[in-house]
C-alpha atoms as a PDB file:
ATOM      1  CA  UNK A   1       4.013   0.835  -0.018  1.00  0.00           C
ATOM      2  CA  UNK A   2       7.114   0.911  -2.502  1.00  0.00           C
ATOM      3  CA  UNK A   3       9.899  -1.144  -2.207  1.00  0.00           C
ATOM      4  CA  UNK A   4      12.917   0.739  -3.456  1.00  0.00           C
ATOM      5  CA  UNK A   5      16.408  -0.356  -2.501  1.00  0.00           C
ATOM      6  CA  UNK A   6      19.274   2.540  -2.453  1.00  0.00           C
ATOM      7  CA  UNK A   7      22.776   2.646  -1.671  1.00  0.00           C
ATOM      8  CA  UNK A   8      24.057   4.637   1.406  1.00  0.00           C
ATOM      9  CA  UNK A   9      27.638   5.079   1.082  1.00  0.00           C
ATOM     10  CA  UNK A  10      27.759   6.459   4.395  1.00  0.00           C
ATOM     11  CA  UNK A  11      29.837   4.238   6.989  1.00  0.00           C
ATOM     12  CA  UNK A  12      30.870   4.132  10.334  1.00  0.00           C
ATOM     13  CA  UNK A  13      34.000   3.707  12.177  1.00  0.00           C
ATOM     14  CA  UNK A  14      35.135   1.331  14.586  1.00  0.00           C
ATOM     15  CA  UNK A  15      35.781   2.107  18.204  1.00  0.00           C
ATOM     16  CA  UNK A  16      36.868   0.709  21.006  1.00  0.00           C
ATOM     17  CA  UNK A  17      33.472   0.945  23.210  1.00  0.00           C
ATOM     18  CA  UNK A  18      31.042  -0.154  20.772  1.00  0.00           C
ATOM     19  CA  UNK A  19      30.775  -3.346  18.094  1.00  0.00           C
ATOM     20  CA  UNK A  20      29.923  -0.747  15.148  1.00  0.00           C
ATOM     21  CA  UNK A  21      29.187  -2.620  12.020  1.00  0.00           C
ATOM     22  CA  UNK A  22      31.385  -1.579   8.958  1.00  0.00           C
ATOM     23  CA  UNK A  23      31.959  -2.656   5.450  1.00  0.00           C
ATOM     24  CA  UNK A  24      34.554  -4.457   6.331  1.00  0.00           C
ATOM     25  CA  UNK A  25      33.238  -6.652   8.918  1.00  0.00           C
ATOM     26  CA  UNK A  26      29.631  -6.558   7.933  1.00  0.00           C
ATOM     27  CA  UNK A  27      29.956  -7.774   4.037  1.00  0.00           C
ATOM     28  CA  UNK A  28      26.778  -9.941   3.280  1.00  0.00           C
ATOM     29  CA  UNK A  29      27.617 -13.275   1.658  1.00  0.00           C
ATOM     30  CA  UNK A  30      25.528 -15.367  -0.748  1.00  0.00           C
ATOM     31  CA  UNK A  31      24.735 -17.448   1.905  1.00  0.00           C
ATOM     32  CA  UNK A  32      23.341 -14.983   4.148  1.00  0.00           C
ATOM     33  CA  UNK A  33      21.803 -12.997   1.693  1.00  0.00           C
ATOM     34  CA  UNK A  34      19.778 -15.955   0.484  1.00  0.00           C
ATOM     35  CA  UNK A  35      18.150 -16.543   4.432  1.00  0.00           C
ATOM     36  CA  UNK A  36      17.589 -13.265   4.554  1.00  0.00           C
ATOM     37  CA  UNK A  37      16.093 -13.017   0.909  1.00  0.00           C
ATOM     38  CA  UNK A  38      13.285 -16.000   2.526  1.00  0.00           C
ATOM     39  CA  UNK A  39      13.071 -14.454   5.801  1.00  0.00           C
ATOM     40  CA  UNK A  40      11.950 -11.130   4.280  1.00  0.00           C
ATOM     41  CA  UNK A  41       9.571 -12.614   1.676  1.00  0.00           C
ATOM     42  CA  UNK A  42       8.246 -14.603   4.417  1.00  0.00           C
ATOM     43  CA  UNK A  43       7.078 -11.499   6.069  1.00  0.00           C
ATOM     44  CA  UNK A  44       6.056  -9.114   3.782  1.00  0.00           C
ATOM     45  CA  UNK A  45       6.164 -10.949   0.671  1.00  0.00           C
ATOM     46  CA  UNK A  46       8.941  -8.783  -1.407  1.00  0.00           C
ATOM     47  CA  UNK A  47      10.929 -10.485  -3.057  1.00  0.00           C
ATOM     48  CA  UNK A  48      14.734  -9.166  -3.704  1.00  0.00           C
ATOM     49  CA  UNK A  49      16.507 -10.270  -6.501  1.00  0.00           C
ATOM     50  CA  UNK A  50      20.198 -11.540  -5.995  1.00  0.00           C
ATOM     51  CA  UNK A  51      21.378  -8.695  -7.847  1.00  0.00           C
ATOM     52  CA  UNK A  52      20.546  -6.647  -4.940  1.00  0.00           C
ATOM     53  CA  UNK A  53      22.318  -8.190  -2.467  1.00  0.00           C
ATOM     54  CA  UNK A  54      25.061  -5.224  -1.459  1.00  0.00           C
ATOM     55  CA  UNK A  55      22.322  -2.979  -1.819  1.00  0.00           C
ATOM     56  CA  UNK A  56      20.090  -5.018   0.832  1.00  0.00           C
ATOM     57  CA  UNK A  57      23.320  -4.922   2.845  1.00  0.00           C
ATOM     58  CA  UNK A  58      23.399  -1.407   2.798  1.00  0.00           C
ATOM     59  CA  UNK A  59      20.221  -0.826   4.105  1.00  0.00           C
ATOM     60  CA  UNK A  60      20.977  -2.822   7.306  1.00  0.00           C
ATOM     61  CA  UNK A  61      23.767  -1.566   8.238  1.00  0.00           C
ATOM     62  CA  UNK A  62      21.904   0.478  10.391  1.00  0.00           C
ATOM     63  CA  UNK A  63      20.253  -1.838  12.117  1.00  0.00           C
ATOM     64  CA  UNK A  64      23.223  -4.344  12.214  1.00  0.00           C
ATOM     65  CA  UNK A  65      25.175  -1.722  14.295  1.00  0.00           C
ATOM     66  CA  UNK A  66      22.199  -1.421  16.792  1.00  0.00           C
ATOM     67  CA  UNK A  67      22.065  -4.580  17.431  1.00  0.00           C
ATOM     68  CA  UNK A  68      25.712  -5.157  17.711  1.00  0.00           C
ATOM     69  CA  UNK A  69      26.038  -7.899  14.784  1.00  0.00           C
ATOM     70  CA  UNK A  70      29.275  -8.523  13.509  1.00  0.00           C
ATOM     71  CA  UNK A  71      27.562 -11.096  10.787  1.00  0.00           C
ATOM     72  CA  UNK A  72      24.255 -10.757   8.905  1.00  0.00           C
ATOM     73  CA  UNK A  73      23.529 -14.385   9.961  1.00  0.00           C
ATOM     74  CA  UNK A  74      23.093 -12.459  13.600  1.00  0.00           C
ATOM     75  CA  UNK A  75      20.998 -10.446  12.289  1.00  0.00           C
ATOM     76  CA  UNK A  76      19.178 -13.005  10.537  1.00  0.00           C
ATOM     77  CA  UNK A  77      19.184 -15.038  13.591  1.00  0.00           C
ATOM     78  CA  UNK A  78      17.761 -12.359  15.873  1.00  0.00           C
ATOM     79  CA  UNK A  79      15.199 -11.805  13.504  1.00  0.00           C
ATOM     80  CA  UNK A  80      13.549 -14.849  12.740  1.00  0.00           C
ATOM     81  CA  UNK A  81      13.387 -15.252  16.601  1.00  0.00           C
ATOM     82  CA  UNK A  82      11.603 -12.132  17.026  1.00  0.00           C
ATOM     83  CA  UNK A  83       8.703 -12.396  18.933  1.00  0.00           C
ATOM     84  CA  UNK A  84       8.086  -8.980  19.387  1.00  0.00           C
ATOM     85  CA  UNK A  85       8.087  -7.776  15.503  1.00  0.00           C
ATOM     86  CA  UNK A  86      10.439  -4.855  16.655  1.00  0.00           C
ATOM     87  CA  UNK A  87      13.297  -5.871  14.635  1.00  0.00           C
ATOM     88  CA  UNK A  88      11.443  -7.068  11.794  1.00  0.00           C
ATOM     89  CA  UNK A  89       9.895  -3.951  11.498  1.00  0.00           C
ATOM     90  CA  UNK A  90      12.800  -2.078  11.546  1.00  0.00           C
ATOM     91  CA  UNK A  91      13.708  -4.144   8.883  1.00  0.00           C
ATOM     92  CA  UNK A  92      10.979  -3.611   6.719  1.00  0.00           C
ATOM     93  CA  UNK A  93      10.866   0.306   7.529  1.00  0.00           C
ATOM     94  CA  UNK A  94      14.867  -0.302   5.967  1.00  0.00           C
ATOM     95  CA  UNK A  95      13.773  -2.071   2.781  1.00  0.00           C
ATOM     96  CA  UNK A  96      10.732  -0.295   1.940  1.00  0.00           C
ATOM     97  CA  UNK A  97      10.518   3.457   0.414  1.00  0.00           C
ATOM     98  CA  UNK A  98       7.215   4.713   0.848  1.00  0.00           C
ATOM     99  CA  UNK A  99       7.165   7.185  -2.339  1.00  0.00           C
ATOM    100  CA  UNK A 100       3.014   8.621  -2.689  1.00  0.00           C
ATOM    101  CA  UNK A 101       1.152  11.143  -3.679  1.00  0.00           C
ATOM    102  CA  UNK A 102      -2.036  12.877  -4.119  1.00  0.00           C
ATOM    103  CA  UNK A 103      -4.405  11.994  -6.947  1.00  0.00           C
ATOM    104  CA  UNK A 104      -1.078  10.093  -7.927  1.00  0.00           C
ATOM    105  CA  UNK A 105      -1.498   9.614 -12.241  1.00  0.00           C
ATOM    106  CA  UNK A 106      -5.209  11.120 -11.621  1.00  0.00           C
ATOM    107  CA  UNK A 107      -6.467   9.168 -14.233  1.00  0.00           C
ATOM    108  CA  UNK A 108      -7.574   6.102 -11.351  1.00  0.00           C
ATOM    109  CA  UNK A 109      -9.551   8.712  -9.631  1.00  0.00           C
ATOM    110  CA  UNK A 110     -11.467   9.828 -12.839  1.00  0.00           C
ATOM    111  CA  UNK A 111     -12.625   6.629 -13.300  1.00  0.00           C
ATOM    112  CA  UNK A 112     -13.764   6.287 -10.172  1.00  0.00           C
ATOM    113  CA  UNK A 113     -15.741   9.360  -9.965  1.00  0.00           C
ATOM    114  CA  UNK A 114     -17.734   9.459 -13.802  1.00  0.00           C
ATOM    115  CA  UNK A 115     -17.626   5.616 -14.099  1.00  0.00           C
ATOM    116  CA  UNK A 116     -17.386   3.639 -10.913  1.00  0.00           C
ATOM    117  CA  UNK A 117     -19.288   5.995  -7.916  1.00  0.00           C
ATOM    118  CA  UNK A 118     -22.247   7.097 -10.505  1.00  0.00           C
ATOM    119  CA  UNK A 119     -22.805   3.290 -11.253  1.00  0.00           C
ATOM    120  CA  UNK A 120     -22.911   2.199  -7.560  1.00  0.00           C
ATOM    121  CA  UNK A 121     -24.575   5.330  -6.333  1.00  0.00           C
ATOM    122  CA  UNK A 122     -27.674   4.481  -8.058  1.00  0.00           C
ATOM    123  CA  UNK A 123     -27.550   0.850  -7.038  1.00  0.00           C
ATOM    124  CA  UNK A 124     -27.602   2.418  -3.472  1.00  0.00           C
ATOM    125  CA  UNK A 125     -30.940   4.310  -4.614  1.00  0.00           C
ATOM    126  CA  UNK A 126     -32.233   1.165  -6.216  1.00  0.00           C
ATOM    127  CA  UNK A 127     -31.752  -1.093  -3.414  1.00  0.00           C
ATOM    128  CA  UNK A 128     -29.449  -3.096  -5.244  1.00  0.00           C
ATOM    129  CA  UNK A 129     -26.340  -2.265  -2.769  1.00  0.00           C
ATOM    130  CA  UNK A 130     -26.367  -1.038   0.709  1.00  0.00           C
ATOM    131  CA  UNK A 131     -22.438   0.080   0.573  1.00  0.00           C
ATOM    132  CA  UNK A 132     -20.234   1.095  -1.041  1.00  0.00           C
ATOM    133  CA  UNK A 133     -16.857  -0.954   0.053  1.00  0.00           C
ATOM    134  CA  UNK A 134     -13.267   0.429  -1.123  1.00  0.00           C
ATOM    135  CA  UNK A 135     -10.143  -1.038   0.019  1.00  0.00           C
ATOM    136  CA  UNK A 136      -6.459   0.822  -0.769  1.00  0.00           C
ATOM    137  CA  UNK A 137      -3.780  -1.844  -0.206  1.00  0.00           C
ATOM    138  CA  UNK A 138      -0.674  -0.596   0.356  1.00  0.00           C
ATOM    139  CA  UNK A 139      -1.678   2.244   1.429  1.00  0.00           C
ATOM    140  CA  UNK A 140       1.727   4.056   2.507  1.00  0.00           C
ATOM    141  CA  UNK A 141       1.208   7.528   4.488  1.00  0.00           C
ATOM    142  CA  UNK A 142      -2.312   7.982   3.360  1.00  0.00           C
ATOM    143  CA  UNK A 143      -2.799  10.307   0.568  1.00  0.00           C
ATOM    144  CA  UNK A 144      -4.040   7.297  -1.362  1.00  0.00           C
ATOM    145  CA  UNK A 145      -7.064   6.463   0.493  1.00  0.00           C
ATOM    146  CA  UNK A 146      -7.748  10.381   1.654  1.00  0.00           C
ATOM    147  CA  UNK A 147      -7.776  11.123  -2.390  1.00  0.00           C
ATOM    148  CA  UNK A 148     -10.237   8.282  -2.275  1.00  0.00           C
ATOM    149  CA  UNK A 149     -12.321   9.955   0.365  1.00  0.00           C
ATOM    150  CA  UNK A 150     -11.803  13.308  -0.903  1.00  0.00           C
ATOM    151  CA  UNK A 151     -13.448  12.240  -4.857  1.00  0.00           C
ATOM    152  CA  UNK A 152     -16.399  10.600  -3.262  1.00  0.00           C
ATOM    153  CA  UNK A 153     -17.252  13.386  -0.428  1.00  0.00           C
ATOM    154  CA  UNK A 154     -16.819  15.637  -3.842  1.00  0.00           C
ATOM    155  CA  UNK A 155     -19.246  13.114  -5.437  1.00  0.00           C
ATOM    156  CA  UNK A 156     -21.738  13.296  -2.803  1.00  0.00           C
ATOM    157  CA  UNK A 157     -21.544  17.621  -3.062  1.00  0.00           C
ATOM    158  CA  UNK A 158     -21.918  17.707  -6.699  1.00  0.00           C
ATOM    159  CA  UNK A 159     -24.563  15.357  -6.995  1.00  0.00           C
ATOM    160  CA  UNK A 160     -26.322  14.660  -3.375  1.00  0.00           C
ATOM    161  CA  UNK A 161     -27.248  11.139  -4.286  1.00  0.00           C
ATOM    162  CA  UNK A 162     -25.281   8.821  -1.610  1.00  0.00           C
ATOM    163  CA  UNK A 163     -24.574   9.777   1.836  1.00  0.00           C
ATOM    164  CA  UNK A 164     -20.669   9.424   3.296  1.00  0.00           C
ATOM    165  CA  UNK A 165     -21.761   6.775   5.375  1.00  0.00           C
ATOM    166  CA  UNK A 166     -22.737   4.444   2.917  1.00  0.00           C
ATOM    167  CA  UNK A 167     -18.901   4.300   1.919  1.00  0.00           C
ATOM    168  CA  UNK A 168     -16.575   2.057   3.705  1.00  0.00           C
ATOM    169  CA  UNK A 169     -12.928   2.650   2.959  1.00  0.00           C
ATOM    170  CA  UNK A 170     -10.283   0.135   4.626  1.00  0.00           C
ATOM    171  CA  UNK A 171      -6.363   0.974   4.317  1.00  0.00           C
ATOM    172  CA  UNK A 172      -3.220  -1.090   5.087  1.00  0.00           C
ATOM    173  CA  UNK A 173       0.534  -0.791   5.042  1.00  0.00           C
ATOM    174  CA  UNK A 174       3.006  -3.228   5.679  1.00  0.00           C
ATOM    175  CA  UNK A 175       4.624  -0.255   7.729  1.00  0.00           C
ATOM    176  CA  UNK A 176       3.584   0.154  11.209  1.00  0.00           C
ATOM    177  CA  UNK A 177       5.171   3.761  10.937  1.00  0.00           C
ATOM    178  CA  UNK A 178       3.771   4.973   7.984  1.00  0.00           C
ATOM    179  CA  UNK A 179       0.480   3.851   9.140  1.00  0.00           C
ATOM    180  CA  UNK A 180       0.569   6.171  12.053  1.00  0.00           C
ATOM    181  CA  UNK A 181       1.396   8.855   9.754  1.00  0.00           C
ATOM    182  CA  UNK A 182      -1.563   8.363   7.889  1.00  0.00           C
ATOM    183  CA  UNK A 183      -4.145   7.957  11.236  1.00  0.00           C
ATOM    184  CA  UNK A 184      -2.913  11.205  11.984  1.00  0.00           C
ATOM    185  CA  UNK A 185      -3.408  13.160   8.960  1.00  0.00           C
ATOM    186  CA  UNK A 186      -1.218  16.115   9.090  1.00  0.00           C
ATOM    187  CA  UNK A 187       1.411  16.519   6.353  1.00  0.00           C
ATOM    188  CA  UNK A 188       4.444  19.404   6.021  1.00  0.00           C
ATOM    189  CA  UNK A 189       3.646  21.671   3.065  1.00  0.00           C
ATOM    190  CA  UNK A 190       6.173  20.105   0.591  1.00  0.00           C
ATOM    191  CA  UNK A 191       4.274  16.826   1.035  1.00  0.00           C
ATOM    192  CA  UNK A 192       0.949  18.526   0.561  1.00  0.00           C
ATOM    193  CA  UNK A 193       2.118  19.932  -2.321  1.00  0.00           C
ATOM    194  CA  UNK A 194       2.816  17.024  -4.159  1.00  0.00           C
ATOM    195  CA  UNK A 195       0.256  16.339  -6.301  1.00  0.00           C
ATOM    196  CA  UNK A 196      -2.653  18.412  -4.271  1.00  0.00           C
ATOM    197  CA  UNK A 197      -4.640  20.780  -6.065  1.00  0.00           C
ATOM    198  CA  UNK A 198      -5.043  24.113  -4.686  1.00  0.00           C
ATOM    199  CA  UNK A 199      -9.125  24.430  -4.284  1.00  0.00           C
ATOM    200  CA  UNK A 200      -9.085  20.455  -2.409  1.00  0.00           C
ATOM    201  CA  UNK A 201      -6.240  21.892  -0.043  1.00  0.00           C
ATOM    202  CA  UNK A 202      -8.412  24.652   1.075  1.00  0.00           C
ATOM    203  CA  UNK A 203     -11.443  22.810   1.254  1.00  0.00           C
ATOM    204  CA  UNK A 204     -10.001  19.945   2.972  1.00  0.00           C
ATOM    205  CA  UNK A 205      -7.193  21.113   5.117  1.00  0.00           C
ATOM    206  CA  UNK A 206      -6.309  23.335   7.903  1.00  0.00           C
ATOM    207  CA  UNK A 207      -2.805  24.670   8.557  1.00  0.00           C
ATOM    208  CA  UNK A 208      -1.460  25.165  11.956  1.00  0.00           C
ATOM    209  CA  UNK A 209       1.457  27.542  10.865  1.00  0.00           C
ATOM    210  CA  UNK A 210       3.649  24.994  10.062  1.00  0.00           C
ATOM    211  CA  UNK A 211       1.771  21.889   9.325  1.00  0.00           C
ATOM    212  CA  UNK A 212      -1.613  21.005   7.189  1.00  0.00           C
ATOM    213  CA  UNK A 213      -4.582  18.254   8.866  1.00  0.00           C
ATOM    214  CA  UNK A 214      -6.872  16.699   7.045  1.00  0.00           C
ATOM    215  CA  UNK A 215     -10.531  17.277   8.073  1.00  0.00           C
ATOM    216  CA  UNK A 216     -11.781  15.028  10.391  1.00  0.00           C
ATOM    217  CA  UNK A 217     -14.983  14.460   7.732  1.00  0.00           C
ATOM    218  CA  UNK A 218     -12.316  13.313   5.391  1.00  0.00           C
ATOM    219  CA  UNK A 219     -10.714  10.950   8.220  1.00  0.00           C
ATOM    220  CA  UNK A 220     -13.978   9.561   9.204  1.00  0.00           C
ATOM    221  CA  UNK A 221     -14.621   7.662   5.806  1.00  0.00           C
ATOM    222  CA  UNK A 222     -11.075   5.934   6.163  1.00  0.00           C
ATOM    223  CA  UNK A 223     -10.222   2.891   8.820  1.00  0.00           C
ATOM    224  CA  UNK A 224      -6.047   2.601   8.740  1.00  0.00           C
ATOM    225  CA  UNK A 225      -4.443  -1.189   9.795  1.00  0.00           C
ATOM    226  CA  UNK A 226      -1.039  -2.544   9.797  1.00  0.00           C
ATOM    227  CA  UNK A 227      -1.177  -5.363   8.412  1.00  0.00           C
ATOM    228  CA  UNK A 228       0.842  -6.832   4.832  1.00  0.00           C
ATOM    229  CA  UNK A 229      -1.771  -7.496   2.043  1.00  0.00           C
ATOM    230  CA  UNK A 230      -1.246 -11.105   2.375  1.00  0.00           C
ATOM    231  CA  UNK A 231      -2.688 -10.983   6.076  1.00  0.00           C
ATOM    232  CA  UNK A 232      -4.917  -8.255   4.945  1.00  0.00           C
ATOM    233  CA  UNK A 233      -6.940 -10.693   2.639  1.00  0.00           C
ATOM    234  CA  UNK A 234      -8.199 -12.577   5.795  1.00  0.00           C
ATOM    235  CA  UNK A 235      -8.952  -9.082   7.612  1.00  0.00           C
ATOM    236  CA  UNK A 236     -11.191  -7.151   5.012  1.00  0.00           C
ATOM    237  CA  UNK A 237     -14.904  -8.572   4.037  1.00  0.00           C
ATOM    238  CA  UNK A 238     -15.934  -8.658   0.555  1.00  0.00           C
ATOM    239  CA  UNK A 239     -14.891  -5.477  -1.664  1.00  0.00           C
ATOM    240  CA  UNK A 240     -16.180  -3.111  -4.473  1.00  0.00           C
ATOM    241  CA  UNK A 241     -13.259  -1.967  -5.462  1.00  0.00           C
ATOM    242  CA  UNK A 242      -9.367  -2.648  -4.720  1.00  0.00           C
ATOM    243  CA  UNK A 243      -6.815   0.130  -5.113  1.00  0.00           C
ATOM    244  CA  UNK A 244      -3.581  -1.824  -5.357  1.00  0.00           C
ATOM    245  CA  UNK A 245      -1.050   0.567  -6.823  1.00  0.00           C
ATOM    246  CA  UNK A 246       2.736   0.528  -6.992  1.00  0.00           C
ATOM    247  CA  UNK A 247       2.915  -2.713  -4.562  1.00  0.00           C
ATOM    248  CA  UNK A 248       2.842  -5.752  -6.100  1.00  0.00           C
ATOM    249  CA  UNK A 249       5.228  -4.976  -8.676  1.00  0.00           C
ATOM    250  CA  UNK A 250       8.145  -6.165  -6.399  1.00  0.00           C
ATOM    251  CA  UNK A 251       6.324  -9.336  -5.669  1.00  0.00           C
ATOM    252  CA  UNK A 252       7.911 -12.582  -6.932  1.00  0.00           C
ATOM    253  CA  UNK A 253       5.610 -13.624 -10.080  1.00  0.00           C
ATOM    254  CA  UNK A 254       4.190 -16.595  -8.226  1.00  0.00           C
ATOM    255  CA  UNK A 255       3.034 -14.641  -4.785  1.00  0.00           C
ATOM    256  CA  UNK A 256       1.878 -11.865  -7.361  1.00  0.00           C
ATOM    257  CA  UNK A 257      -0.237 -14.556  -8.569  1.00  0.00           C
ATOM    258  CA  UNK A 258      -1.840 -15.677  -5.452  1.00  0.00           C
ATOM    259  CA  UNK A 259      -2.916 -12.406  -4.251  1.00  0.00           C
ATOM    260  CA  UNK A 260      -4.722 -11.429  -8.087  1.00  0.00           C
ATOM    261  CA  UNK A 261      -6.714 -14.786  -7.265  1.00  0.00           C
ATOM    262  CA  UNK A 262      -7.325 -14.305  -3.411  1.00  0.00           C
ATOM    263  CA  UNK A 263      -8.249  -9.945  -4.400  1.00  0.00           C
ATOM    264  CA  UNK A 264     -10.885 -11.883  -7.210  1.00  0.00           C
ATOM    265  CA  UNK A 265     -12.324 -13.753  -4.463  1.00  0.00           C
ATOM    266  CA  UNK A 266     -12.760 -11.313  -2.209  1.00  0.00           C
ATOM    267  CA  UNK A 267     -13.801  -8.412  -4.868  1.00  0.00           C
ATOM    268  CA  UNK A 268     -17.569  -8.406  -5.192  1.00  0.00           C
ATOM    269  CA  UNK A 269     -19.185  -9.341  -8.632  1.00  0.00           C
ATOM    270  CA  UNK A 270     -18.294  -7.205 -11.215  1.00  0.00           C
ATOM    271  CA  UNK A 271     -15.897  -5.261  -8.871  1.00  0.00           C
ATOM    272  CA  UNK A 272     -12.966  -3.130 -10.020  1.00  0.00           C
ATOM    273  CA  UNK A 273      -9.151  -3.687  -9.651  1.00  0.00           C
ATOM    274  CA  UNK A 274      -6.762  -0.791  -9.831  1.00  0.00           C
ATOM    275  CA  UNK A 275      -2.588  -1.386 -10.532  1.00  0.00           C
ATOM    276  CA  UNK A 276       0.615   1.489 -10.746  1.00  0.00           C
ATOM    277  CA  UNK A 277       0.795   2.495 -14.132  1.00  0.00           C
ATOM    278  CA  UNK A 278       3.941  -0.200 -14.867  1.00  0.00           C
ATOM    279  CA  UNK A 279       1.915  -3.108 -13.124  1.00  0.00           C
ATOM    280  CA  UNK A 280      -0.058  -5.557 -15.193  1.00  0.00           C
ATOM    281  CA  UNK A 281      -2.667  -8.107 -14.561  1.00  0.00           C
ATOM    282  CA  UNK A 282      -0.037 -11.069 -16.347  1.00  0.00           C
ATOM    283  CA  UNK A 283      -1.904 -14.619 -16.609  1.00  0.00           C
ATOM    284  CA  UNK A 284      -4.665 -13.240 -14.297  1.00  0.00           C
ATOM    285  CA  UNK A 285      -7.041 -11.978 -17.541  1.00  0.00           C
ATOM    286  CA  UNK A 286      -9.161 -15.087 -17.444  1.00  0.00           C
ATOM    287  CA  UNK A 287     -10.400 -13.636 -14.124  1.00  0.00           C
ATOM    288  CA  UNK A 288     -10.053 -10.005 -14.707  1.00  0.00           C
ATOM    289  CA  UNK A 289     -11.036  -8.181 -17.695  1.00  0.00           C
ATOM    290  CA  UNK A 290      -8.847  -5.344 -18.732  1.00  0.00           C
ATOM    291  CA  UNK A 291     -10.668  -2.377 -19.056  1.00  0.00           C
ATOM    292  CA  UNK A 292      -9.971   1.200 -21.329  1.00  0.00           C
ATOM    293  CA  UNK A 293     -10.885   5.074 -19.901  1.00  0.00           C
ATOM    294  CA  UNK A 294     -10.607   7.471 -22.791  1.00  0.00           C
ATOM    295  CA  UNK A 295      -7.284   5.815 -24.082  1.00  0.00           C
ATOM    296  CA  UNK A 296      -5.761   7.203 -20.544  1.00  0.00           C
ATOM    297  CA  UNK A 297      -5.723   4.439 -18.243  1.00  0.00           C
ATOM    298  CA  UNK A 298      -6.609   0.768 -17.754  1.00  0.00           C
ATOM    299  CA  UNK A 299      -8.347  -0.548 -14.401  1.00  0.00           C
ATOM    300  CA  UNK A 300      -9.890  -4.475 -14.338  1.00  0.00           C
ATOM    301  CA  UNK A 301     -13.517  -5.454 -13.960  1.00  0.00           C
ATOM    302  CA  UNK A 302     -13.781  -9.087 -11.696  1.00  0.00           C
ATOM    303  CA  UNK A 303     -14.902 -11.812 -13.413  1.00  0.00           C
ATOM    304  CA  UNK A 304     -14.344 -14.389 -10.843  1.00  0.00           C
ATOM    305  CA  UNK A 305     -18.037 -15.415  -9.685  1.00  0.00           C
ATOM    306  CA  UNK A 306     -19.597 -15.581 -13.329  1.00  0.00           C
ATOM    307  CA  UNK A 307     -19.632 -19.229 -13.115  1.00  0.00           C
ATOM    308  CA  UNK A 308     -20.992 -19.377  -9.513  1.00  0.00           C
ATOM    309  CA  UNK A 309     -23.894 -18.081  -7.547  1.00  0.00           C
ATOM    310  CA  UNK A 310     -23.374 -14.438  -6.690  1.00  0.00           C
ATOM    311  CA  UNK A 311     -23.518 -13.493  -2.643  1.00  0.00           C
ATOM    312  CA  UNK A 312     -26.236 -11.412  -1.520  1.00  0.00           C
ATOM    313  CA  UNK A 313     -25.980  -7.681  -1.924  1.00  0.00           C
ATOM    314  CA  UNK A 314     -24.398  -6.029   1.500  1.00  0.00           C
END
């Protein structure tokens, strides 16, 4: 999940048969702004910056106008005394821009296959692990965790030492939408395309004429939930590695804080923490330690359990 606020300067015009929100009578104020601000962070934990307040008011508009809300303090109310999550995931669908990739900065997935996967695979064969236990946070239409799924089943071809199911892989999104998108599987071509190499695509895909489905081998590896990371933390068991790319980096510094300390409590000794490329670790290095991959790209070894008594192997 990205969160990536943009102005629509389309707007709509006022008729007699239907409350249509415009510019004019939907203008966000400060006060406003700032309940909806909390209300949002509340739920998903973004945070957005005063400096974005016309811009947050463009992207609810839309849902202002459905609603029939002359005031954003309507909207606000409506929201907060949603029992059904409907709105508020119409808002969150608004605010959030749910930009991925394949293999997105490939440098993650390198790691992962020559460091990370040869290390635990023969753990596996030494009865030090049973598992192998990857969770992508954030996990947006999928191509994160299926490029995941798609290095280890690689892994297993080239080297025949693990079998796929001794690898777990759990996925979230804040986005109920976006999460169906992924269960599914089948992308147009110009999403395939994005970042997808050529030999994976035929190896991994079919195409039905107009669309491309992932195998079902490739599906099998990955469970999809909708849940935000925050809620996440009390839904996923203990982890070998956390893929938390491009997410937290419109967290407020403090709730950016609390989920490096609950992801180190819930990564496995010695387990491995990826960010997006512009995301850093901050005042979390006393727990994580900041690993180098060929001068190409950083990832973070957990430190959290040297002072305590590891938990047995699962």
């Amino acid at each position: 999940m990205v969160f990536n606020l943009r102005i629509n300067n389309k707007t709509g015009d006022k008729t007699d048969n239907a409350r249509v929100v415009t510019p004019e009578l939907g203008t966000i104020n400060k006060s406003d702004f700032q309940l909806l601000q909390n209300h949002i962070e509340s739920i998903s934990g973004i945070s957005i910056t005063m400096h974005k307040m016309y811009l947050l008011q463009s992207r609810l508009s839309p849902i202002m106008a459905e609603y029939k809300c002359l005031t954003y303090f309507e909207l606000y109310k409506i929201a907060v005394t949603d029992k059904t999550n409907k709105i508020n995931n119409r808002i969150i669908d608004a605010i959030t821009t749910n930009e991925t990739l394949w293999f997105r900065d490939k440098t993650p997935f390198l790691i992962l296959k020559d460091i990370i996967l040869k290390k635990m695979a023969l753990e596996i064969v030494s009865g030090k692990r049973k598992k192998i236990r990857i969770w992508s946070a954030g996990c947006s239409t999928g191509q994160e965790p299926y490029s995941i799924a798609i290095t280890i089943l690689e892994y297993i071809k080239k080297n025949n030492i693990i079998q796929p199911d001794q690898v777990e892989i759990f996925a979230n999104d804040i986005s109920s939408r976006v999460i169906e998108i992924a269960k599914k599987g089948v992308y147009s071509s110009l999403e395939i395309d994005r970042g997808l190499p050529s030999e994976i695509k035929k190896q991994y895909f079919s195409f039905d004429g107009k669309n491309w489905e992932i195998h079902p081998k490739v599906k099998k590896l990955v469970c999809f939930f909708q849940k935000d990371i925050r809620a996440s933390l009390n839904y996923v068991s203990m982890q070998d590695i956390i893929f938390c790319r491009n997410t937290l980096i419109y967290f407020s510094t403090l709730k950016k804080m609390d989920v490096f300390n609950a992801f180190a409590k819930i990564l496995r000794p010695n387990g491995y923490l990826f960010l997006g490329g512009a995301e850093s670790i901050l005042d979390a290095t006393d727990i994580f330690t900041m690993k180098m991959f060929k001068n190409k790209g950083l990832y973070y070894k957990n430190n959290f359990f040297r002072r305590f008594k590891q938990p047995p192997i699962l």
